[in-house]
Protein backbone atom coordinates (compact mmCIF):
# COMPACT_ATOMS: atom_id res chain seq x y z
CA UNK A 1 0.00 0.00 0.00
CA UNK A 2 1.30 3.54 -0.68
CA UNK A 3 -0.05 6.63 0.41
CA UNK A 4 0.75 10.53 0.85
CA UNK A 5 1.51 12.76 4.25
CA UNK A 6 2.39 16.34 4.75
CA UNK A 7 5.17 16.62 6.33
CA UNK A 8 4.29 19.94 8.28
CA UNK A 9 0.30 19.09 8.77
CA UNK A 10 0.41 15.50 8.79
CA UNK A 11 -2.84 15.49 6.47
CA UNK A 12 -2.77 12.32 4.58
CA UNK A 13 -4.02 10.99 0.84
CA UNK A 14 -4.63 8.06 -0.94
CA UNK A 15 -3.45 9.58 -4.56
CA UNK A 16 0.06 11.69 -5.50
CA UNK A 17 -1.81 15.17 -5.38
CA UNK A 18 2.01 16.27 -4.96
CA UNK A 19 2.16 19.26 -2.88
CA UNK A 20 -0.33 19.85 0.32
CA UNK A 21 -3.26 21.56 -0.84
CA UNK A 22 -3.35 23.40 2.70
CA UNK A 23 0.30 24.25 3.55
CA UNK A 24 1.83 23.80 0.41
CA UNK A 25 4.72 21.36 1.01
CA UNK A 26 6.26 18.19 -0.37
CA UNK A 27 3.86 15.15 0.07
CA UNK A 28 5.80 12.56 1.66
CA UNK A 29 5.53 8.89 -0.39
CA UNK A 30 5.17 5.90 2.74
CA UNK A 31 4.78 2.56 1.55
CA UNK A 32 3.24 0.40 4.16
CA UNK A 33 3.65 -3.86 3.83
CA UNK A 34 1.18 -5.15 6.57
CA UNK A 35 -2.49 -5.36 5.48
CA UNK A 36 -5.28 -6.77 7.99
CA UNK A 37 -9.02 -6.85 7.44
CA UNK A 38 -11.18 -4.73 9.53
CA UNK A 39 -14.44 -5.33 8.48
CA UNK A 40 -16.37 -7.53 5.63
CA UNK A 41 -19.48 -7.79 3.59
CA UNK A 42 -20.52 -10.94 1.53
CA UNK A 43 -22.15 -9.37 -2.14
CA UNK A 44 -24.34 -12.02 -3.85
CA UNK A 45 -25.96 -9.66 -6.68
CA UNK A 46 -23.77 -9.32 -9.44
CA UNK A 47 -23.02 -6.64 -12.07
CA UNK A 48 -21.24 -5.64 -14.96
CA UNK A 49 -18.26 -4.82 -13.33
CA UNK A 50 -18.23 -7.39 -10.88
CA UNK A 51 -20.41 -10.95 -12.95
CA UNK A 52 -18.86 -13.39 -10.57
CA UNK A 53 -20.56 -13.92 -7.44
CA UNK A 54 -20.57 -14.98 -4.41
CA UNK A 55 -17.58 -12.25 -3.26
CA UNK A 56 -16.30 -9.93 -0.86
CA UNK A 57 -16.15 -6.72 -0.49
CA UNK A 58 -13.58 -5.86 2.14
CA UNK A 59 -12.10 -2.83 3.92
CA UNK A 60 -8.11 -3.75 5.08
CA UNK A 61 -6.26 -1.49 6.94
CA UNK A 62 -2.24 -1.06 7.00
CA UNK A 63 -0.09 -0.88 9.99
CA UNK A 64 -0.29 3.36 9.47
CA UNK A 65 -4.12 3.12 9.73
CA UNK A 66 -4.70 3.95 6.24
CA UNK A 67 -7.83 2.07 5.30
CA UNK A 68 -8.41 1.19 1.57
CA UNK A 69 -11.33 -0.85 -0.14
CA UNK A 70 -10.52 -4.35 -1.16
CA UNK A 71 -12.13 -7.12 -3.64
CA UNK A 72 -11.97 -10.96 -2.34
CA UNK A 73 -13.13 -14.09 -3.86
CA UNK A 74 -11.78 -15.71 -0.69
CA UNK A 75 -13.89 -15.41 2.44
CA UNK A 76 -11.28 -12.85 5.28
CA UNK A 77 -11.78 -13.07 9.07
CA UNK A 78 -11.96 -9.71 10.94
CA UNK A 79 -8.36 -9.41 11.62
CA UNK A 80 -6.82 -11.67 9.28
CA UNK A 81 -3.65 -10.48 7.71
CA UNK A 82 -3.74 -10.64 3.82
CA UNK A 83 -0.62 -12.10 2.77
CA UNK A 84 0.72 -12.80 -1.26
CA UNK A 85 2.53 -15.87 -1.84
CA UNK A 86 5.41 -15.55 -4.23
CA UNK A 87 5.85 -17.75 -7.56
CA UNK A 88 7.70 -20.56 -7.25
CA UNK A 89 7.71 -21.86 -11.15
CA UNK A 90 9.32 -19.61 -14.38
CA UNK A 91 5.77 -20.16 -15.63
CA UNK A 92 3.61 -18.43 -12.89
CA UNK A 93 1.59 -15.71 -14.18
CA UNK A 94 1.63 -12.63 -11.33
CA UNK A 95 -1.52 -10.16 -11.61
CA UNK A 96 -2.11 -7.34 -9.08
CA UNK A 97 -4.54 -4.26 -9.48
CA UNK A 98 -3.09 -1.64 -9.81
CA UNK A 99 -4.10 2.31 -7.78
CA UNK A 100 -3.03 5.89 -7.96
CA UNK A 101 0.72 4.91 -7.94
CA UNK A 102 2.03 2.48 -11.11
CA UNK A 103 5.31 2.68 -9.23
CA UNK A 104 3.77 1.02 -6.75
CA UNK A 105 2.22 -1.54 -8.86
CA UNK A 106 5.69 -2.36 -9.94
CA UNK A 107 7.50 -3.15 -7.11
CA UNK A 108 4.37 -5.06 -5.98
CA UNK A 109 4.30 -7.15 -9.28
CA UNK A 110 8.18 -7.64 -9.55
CA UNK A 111 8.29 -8.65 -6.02
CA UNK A 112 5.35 -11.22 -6.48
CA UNK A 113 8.44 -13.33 -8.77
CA UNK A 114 11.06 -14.33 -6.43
CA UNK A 115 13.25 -15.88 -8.70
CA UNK A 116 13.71 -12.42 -10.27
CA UNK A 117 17.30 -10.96 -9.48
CA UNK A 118 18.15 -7.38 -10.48
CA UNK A 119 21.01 -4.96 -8.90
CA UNK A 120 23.05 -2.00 -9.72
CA UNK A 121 25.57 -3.99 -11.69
CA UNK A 122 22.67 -5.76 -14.16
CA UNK A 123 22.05 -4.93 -17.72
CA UNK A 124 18.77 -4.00 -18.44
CA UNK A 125 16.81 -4.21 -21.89
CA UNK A 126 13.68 -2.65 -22.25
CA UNK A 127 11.09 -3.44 -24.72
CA UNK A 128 8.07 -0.86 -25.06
CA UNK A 129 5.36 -2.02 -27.35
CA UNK A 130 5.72 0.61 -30.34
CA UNK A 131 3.46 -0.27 -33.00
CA UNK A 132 1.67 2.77 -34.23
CA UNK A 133 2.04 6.04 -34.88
CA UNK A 134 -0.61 7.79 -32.43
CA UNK A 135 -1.05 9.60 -29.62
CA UNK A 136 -0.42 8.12 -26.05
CA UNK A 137 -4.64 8.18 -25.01
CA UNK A 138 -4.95 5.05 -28.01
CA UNK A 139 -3.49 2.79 -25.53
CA UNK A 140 -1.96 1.13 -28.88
CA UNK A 141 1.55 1.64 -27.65
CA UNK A 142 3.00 1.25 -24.26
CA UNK A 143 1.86 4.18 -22.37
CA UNK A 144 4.03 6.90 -21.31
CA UNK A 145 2.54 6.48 -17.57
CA UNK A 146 4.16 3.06 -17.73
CA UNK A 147 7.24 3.63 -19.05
CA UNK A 148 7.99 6.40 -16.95
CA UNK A 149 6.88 3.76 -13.80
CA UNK A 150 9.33 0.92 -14.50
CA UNK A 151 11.82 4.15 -15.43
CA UNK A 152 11.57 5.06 -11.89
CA UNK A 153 11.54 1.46 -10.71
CA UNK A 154 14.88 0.43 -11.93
CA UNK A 155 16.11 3.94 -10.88
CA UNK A 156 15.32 3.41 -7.35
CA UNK A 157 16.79 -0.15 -6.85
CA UNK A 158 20.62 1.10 -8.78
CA UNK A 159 20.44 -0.49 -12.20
CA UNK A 160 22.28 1.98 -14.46
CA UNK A 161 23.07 0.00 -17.36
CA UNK A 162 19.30 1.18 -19.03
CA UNK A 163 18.61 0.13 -22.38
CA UNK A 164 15.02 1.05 -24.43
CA UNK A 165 15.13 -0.96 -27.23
CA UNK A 166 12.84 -1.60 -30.62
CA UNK A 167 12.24 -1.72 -34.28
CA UNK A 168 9.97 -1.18 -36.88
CA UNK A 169 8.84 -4.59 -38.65
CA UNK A 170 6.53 -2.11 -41.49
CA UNK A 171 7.83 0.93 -43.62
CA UNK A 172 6.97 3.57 -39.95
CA UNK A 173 10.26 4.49 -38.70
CA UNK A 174 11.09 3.65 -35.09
CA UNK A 175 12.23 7.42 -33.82
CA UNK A 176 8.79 8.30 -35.60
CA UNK A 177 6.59 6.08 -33.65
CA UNK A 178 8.11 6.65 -30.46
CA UNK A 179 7.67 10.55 -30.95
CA UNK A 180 4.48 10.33 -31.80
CA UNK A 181 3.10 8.15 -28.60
CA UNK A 182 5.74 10.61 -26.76
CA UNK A 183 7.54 7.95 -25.28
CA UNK A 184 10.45 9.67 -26.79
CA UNK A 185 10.01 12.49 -24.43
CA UNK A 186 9.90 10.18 -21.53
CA UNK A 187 13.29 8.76 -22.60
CA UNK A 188 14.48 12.63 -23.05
CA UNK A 189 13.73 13.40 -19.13
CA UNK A 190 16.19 10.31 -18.19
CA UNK A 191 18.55 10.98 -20.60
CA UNK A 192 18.35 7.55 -22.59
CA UNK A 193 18.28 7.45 -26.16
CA UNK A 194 15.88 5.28 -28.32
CA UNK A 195 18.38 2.02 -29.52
CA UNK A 196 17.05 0.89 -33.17
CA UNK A 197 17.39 -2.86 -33.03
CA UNK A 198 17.81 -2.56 -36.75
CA UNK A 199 21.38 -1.27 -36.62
CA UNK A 200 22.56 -3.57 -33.79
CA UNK A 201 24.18 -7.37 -34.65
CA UNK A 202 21.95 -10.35 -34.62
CA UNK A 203 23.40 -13.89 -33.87
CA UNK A 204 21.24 -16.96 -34.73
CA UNK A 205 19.13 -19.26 -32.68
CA UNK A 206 18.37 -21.75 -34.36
CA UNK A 207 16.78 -20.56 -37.46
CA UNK A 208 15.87 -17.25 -35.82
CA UNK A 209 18.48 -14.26 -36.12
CA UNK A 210 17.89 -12.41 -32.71
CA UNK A 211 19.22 -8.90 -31.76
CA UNK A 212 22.67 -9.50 -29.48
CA UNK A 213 21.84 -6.56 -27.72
CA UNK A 214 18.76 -8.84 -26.20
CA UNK A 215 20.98 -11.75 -26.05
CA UNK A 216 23.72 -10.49 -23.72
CA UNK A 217 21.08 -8.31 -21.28
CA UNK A 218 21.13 -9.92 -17.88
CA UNK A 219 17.00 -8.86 -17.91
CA UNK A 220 14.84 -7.93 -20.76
CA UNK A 221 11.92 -6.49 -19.79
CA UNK A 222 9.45 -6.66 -22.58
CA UNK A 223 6.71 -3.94 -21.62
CA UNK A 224 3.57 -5.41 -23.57
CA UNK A 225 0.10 -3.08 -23.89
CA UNK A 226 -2.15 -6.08 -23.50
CA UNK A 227 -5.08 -5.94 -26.41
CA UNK A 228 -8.48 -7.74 -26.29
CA UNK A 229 -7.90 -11.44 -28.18
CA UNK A 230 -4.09 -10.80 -29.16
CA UNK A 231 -0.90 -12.25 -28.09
CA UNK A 232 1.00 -8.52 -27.79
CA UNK A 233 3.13 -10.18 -25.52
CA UNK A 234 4.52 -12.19 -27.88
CA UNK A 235 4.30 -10.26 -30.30
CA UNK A 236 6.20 -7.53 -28.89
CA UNK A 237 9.63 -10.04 -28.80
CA UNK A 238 9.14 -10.32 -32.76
CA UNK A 239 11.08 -7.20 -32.58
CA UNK A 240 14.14 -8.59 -31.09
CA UNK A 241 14.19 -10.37 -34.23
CA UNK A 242 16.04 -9.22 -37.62
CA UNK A 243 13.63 -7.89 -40.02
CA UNK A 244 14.05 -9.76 -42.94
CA UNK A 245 14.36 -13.05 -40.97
CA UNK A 246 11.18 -12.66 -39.07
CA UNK A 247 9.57 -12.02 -42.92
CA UNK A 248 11.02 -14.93 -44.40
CA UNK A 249 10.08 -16.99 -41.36
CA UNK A 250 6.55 -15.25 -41.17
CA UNK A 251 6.02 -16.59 -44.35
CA UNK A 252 7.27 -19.95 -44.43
CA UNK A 253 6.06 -21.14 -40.91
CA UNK A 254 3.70 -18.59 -39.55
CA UNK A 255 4.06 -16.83 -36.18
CA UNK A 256 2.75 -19.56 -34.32
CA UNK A 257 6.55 -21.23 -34.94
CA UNK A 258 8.24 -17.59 -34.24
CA UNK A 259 6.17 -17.41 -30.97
CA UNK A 260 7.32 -20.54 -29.60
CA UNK A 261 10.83 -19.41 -30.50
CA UNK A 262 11.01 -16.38 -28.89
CA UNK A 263 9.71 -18.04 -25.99
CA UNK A 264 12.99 -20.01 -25.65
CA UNK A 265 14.50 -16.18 -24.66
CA UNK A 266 15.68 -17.34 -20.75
CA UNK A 267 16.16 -13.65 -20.02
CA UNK A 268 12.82 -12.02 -20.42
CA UNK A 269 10.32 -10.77 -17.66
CA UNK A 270 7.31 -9.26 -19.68
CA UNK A 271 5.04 -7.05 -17.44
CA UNK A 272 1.69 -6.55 -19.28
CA UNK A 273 0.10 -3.29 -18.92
CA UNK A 274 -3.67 -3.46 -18.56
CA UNK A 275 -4.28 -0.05 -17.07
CA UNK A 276 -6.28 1.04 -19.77
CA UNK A 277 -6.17 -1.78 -22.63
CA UNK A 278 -8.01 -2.17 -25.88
CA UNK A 279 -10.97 -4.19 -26.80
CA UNK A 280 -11.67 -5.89 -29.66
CA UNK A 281 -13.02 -2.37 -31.51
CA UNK A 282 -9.81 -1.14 -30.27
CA UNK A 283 -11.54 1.51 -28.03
CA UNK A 284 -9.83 1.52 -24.66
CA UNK A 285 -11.67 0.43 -21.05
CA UNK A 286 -10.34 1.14 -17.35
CA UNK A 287 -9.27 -2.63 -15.71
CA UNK A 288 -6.29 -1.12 -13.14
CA UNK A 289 -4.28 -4.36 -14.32
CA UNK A 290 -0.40 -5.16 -14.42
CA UNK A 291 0.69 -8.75 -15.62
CA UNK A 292 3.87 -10.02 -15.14
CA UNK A 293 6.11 -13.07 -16.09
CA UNK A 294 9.02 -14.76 -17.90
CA UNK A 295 6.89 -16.46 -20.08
CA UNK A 296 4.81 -13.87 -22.57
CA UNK A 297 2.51 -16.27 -23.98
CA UNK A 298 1.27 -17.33 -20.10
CA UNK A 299 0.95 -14.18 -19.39
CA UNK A 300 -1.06 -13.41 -22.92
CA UNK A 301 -3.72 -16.37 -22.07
CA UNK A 302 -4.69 -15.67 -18.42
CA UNK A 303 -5.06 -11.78 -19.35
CA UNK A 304 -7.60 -12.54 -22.23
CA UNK A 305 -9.00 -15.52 -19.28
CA UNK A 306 -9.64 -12.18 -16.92
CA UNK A 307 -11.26 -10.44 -20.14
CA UNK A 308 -13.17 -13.00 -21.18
CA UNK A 309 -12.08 -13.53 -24.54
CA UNK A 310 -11.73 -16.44 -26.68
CA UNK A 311 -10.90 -15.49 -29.88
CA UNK A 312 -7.35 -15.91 -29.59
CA UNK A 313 -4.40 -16.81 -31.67
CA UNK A 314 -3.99 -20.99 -32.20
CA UNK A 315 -0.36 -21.09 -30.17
CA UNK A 316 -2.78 -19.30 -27.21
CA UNK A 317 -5.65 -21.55 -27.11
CA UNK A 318 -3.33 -24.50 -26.57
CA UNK A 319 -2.74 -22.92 -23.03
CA UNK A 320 -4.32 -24.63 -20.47
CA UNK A 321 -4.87 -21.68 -18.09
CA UNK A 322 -5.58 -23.86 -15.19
CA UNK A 323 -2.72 -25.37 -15.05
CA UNK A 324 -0.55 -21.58 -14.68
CA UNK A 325 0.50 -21.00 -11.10
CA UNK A 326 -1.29 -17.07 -10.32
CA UNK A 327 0.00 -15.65 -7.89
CA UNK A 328 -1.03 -12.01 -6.38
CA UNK A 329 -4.98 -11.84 -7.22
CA UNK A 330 -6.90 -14.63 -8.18
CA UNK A 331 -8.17 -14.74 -11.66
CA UNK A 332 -11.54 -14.44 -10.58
CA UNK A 333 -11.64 -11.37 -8.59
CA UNK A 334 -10.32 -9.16 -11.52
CA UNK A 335 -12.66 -11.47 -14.10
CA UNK A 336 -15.07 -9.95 -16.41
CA UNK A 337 -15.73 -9.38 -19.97
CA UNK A 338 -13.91 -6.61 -21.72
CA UNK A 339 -16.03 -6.35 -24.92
CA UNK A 340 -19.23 -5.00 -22.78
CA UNK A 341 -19.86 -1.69 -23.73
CA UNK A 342 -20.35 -0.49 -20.26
C-alpha cells in the first residue's frame, strides 16, 4: 500500500496530489507492507463490473491506519492479515490491481516473482510495445505512464546499465513512432536514447536471427500493452528479431513457430500493462491491471481468461490456463468481460 503525508500538517491521501493543498509542502511517499481486514461484507448480486458472485467486499487497513477498499473471492476473518505468496515456477503468471501509484504496482508485481534478481551492476533491456504512430490516449503503444513507472523502478533499486530498445517490422520508422506516442520524451527526461534494433548485430538461434543486444542483457523487460484477443506479448519479442528473418520466417512457418521461439529467450520478464487496454473495436476500457512473467505467452492467455475472450491466436488456445501458477490476485476477482460496452 502507498499513500501521501504532509510533512508539516500531517494530512494524509490516498493519490500523488504532490504538494499539500493546505500548507503547500512536499507530500511525503510511505509505503506500508502489513495489510489486515477490519471489516467484511458478503455481495451475492452481481453486475457488470463485478459478474462473478458470491464475493467480498472488504475494507483492510495497513499498519499506518490507512484504510483502503478491497475485492476478495476468498472469504477474510476480521483481523486476518492478507498475505501474497510468491511464484515458485518460471511459468507463474503474477496479476495485481493496480491504484493511484504504477510505481507502486511495480514493485508489488516484480516482487510477487522471487526468482527475479536485479542490482546495480545488471544490464537492463527494455522493450516498449511501439506499433503505431498515435497519440499516447490510443493505448496502442505502451503508455508513457508506464514507461515512466518501470523508469523510476529500476532507478530506485541502482540499475544503471538502461537500455530502451525496438524496431519497426513495417515501412513507420522507429524514432517516428516513439515521438508520436511521446515515449520519446519520456526517454528525453532520463537521458536515454531510443536504440534501433535494426542497426545492432543479430546472432542466430536456431533458425531465428535475434538482436545480441537482447541476447547479452542480464533482464529484458518486454513492456507489452495487453489488447483484447491478441498475443501482444509475444508479439512484442518479434522485434528482437532481424527484419528480414522474421519475414522470411513469417512466411514460411507462420508466427505460431516464431512465438514458440522467442519463448525459448531465458532472459525475459514481460510485465503486461492493462491499465487502460483495448478491446476488440480497439476503443480503450479502465481494468487497473499489471501482468507479469518470464513467459509472454502465459501471461497473454490468463489476461484474455480475466477479459473474457476467446478469440485468440492458435499457439494461445493450446494454453491450459488452469494449469498456470497465479500468484497475487486470483483470476476471478479481476474477471469480467472486456467487450461490454459499459
Amino acid at each position: 500500500m502507498v499513500f501521501y503525508i504532509c510533512p508539516k500538517c500531517q494530512k494524509k491521501w490516498q493519490h500523488p496530489v504532490g504538494i499539500c493543498p493546505f500548507c503547500f509542502s512536499d507530500l511525503e511517499r510511505i509505503k506500508t507492507s502489513q495489510t489486515k481486514v477490519v471489516a467484511s461484507s458478503k455481495v451475492l448480486i452481481p453486475n457488470l463490473l463485478h459478474p462473478k458472485i458470491p464475493y467480498y467486499a472488504l475494507v483492510v487497513e495497513d499498519e499506518k491506519g490507512m484504510k483502503y477498499a478491497y475485492k476478495s473471492v476468498q472469504e477474510r476473518k476480521i483481523g486476518e492479515e492478507i498475505i501474497f505468496e510468491t511464484a515458485e515456477s518460471d511459468g507463474a503468471v503474477a496479476i495485481w490491481k493496480a491504484g493511484y501509484d504504477l510505481l507502486d504496482a511495480v514493485e508489488n508485481i516484480v516482487a510477487l516473482l522471487s526468482n527475479l534478481k536485479l542490482n546495480e551492476k545488471s544490464k537492463v533491456v527494455i522493450l516498449p510495445t511501439l506499433i503505431s504512430p498515435v497519440h499516447n490516449y490510443f493505448r496502442d503503444n505502451t503508455s508513457t505512464e508506464f514507461l515512466s513507472a518501470i523508469l523510476e523502478y529500476l532507478k530506485s533499486i541502482k540499475v544503471k546499465n538502461i537500455k530502451v530498445a525496438s524496431q519497426s517490422l513495417d515501412d513507420a520508422p522507429i524514432l517516428g513512432l516513439a515521438q508520436k506516442s511521446g515515449l520519446s520524451a519520456v526517454l528525453a527526461k532520463s537521458k536515454i536514447d531510443l536504440l534501433d534494433l535494426a542497426k545492432t548485430d543479430f546472432e542466430e538461434r536456431g533458425k531465428v536471427k535475434i538482436s545480441k543486444e537482447v541476447i547479452n542483457a542480464d533482464l529484458v523487460i518486454n513492456l507489452s500493452a495487453l489488447k483484447s484477443g491478441k498475443g501482444v506479448s509475444t508479439d512484442n519479442l518479434f522485434r528482437s528479431i532481424e527484419k528480414d528473418n522474421y519475414l522470411a520466417l513469417k512466411y514460411l512457418y507462420g508466427e505460431d513457430f516464431i512465438a514458440k521461439e522467442v519463448g525459448k529467450l531465458d532472459n525475459v520478464l514481460t510485465i503486461g500493462e492493462a491499465i487502460h487496454p483495448q478491446r476488440s473495436d480497439k476503443f480503450s476500457v479502465f481494468r487497473s491491471l499489471v501482468f507479469a512473467s518470464k513467459n509472454s505467452a502465459n501471461l497473454d492467455a490468463v489476461f484474455n481468461v480475466t477479459g473474457m475472450v476467446s478469440s485468440l491466436p492458435k499457439y494461445l488456445k493450446e494454453i491450459d490456463v488452469s494449469k498456470i501458477e497465479i500468484v497475487g490476485r486470483s483470476i476471478l476477482e479481476v474477471e469480467r468481460n472486456i467487450n461490454v460496452v459499459l
